[in-house]
C-alpha atoms as a PDB file:
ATOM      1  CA  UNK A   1      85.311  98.781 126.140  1.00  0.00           C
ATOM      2  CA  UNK A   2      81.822  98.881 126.217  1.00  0.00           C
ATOM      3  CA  UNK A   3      81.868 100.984 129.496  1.00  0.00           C
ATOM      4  CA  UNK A   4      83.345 103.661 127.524  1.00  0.00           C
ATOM      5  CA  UNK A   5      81.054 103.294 123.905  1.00  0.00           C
ATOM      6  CA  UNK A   6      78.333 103.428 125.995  1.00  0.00           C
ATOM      7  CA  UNK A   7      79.567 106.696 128.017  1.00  0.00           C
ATOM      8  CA  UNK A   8      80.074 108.375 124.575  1.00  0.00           C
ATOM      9  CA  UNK A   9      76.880 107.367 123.701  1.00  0.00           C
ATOM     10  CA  UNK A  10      75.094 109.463 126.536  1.00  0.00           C
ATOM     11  CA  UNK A  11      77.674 112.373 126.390  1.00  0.00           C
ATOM     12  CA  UNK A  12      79.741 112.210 129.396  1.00  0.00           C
ATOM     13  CA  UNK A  13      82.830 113.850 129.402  1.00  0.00           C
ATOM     14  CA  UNK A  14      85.900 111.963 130.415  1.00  0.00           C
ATOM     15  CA  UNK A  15      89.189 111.210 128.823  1.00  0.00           C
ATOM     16  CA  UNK A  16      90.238 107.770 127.267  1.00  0.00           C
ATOM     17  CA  UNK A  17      93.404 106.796 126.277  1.00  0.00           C
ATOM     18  CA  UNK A  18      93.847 102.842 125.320  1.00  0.00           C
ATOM     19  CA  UNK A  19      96.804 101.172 127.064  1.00  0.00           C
ATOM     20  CA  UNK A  20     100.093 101.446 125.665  1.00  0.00           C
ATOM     21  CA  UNK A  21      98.687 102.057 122.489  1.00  0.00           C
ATOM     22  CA  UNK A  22      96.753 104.332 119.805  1.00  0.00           C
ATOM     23  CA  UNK A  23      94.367 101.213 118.623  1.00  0.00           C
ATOM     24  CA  UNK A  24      90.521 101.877 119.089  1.00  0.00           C
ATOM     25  CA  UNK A  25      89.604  98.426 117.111  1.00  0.00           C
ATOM     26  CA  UNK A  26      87.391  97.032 120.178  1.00  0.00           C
ATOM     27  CA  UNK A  27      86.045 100.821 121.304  1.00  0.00           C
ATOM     28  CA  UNK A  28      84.739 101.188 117.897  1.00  0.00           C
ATOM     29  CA  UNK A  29      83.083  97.697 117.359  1.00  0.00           C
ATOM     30  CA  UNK A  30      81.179  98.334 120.812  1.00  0.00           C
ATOM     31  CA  UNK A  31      80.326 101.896 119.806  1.00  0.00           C
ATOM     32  CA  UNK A  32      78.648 100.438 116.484  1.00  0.00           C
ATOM     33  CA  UNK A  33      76.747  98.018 118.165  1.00  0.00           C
ATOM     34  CA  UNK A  34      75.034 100.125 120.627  1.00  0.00           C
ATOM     35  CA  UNK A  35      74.237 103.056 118.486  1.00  0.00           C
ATOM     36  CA  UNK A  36      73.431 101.101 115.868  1.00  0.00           C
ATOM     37  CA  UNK A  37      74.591 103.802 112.853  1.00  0.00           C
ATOM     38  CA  UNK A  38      72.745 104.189 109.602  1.00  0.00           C
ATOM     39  CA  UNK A  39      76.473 104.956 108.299  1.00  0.00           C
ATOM     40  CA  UNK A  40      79.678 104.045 109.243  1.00  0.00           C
ATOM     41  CA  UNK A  41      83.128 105.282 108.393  1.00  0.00           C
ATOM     42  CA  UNK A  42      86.140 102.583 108.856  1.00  0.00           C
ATOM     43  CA  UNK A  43      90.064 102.941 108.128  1.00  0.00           C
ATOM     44  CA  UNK A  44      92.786 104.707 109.810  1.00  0.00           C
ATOM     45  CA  UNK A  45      93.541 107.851 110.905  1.00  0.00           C
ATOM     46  CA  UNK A  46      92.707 110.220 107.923  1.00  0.00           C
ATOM     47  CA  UNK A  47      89.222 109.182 108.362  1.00  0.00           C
ATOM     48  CA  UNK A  48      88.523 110.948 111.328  1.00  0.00           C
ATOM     49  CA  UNK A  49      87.992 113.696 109.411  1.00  0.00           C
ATOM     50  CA  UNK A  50      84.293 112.983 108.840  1.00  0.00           C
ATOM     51  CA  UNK A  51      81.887 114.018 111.884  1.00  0.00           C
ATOM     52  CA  UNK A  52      78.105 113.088 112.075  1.00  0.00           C
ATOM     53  CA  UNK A  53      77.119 116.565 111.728  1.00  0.00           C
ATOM     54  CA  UNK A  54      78.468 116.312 107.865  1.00  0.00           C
ATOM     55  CA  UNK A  55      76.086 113.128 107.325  1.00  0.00           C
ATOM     56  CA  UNK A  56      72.686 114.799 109.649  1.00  0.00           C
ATOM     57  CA  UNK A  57      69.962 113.559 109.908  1.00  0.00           C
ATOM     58  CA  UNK A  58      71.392 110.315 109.155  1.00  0.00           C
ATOM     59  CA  UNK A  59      73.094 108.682 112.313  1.00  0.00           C
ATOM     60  CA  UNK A  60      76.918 108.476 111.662  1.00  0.00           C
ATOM     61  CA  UNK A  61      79.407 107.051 113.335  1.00  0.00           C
ATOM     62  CA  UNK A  62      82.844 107.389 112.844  1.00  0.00           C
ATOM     63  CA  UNK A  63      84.675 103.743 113.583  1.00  0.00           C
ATOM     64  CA  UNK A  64      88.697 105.318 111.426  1.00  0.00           C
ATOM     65  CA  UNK A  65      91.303 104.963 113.431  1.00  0.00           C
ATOM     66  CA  UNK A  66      90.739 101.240 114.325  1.00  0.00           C
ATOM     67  CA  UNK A  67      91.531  99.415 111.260  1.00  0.00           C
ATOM     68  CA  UNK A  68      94.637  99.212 109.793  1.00  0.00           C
ATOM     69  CA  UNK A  69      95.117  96.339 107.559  1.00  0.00           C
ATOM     70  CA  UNK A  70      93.230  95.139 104.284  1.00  0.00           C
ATOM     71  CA  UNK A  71      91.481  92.036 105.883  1.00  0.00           C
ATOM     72  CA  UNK A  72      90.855  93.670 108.992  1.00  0.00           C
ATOM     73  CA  UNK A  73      87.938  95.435 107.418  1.00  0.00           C
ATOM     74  CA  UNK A  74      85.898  92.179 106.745  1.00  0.00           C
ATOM     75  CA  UNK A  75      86.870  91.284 110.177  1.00  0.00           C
ATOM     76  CA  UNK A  76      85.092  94.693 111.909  1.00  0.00           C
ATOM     77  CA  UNK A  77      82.255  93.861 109.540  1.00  0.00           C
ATOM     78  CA  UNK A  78      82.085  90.542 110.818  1.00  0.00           C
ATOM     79  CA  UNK A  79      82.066  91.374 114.394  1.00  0.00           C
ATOM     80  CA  UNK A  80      78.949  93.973 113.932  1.00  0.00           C
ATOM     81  CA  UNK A  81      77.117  90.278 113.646  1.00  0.00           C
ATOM     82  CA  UNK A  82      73.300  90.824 112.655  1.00  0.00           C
ATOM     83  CA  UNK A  83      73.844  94.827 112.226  1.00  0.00           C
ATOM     84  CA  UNK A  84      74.431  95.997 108.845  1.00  0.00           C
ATOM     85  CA  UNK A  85      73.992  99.726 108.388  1.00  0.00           C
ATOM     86  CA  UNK A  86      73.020 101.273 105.179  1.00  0.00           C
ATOM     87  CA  UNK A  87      76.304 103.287 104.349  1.00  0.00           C
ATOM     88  CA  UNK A  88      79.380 101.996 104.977  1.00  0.00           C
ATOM     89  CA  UNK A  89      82.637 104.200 103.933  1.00  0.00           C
ATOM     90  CA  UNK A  90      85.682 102.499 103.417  1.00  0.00           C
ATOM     91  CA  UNK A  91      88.733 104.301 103.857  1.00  0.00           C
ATOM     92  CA  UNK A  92      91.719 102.910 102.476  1.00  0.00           C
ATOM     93  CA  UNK A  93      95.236 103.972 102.253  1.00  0.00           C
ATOM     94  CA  UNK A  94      98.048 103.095 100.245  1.00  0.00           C
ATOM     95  CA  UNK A  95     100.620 101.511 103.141  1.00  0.00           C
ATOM     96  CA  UNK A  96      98.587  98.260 103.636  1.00  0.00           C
ATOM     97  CA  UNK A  97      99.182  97.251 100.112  1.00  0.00           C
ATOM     98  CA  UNK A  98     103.001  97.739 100.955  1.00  0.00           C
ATOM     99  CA  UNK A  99     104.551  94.384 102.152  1.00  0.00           C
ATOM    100  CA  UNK A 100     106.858  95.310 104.513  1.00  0.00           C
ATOM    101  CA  UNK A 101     103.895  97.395 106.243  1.00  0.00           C
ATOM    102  CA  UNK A 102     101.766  94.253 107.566  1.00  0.00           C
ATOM    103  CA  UNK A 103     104.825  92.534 109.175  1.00  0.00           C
ATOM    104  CA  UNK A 104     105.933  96.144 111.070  1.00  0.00           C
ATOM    105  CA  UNK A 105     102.727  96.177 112.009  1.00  0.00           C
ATOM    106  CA  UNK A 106     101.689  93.310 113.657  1.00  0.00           C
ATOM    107  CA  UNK A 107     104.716  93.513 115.362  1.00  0.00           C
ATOM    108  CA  UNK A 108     103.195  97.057 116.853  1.00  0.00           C
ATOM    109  CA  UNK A 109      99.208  96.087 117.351  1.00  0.00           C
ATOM    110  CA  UNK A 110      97.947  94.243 120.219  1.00  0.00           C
ATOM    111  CA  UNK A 111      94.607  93.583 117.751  1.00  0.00           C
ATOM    112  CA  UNK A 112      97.018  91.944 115.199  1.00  0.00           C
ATOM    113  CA  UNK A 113      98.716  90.430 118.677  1.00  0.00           C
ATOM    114  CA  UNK A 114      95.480  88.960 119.738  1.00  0.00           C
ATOM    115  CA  UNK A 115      95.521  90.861 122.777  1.00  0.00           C
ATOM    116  CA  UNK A 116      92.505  93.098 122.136  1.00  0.00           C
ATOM    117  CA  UNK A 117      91.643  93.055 125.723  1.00  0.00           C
ATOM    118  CA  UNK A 118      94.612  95.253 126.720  1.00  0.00           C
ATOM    119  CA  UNK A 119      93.173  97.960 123.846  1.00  0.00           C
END
């Protein structure tokens, strides 16, 4: 994954799609480390709405689509180690806080599978 945060990074153009799934967890996590943000967006999908251009001159990067339940946001946070950037927005929706959501879930995710690897 770090092969293709750092090819963002420097603006070549390629195509990525994640094996046999939609889950960017590790992409993102590598991606925050080496650009080392001032802010940070993290949740699901309807936070890729925000692009750095919205948050200029302040380096943004947008890490939604990556994290899906609750706890998995301490987790990400975890995993940037030392880095802590100044902003952080937290995007959360309403289906994590339904029960039956977590179980279908990590039933779908290899990060809830503990096969981030295959991401």
């Amino acid at each position: 994954m770090s092969t293709v945060a750092w090819l963002q990074a420097h603006g070549a153009s390629f195509v990525y799609l994640p094996k046999l799934s939609d889950h960017s967890y590790r992409l993102k996590v590598d991606a925050v480390l080496q650009r080392k943000p001032e802010a940070v967006a993290m949740g699901s999908s309807r936070a890729n709405q925000w692009r750095s251009a919205m948050f200029h001159p302040t380096r943004f990067y947008n890490a939604a689509n990556a994290v899906f339940v609750v706890r998995d946001f301490a987790r990400m946070l975890e995993e940037f180690g030392d880095f802590s950037p100044r902003v952080i927005i937290f995007s959360i929706d309403y289906f994590p806080f339904v029960p039956a959501f977590e179980t279908t879930y990590s039933s779908q995710s290899p990060q809830r599978n503990g096969r981030l690897g295959d991401t």
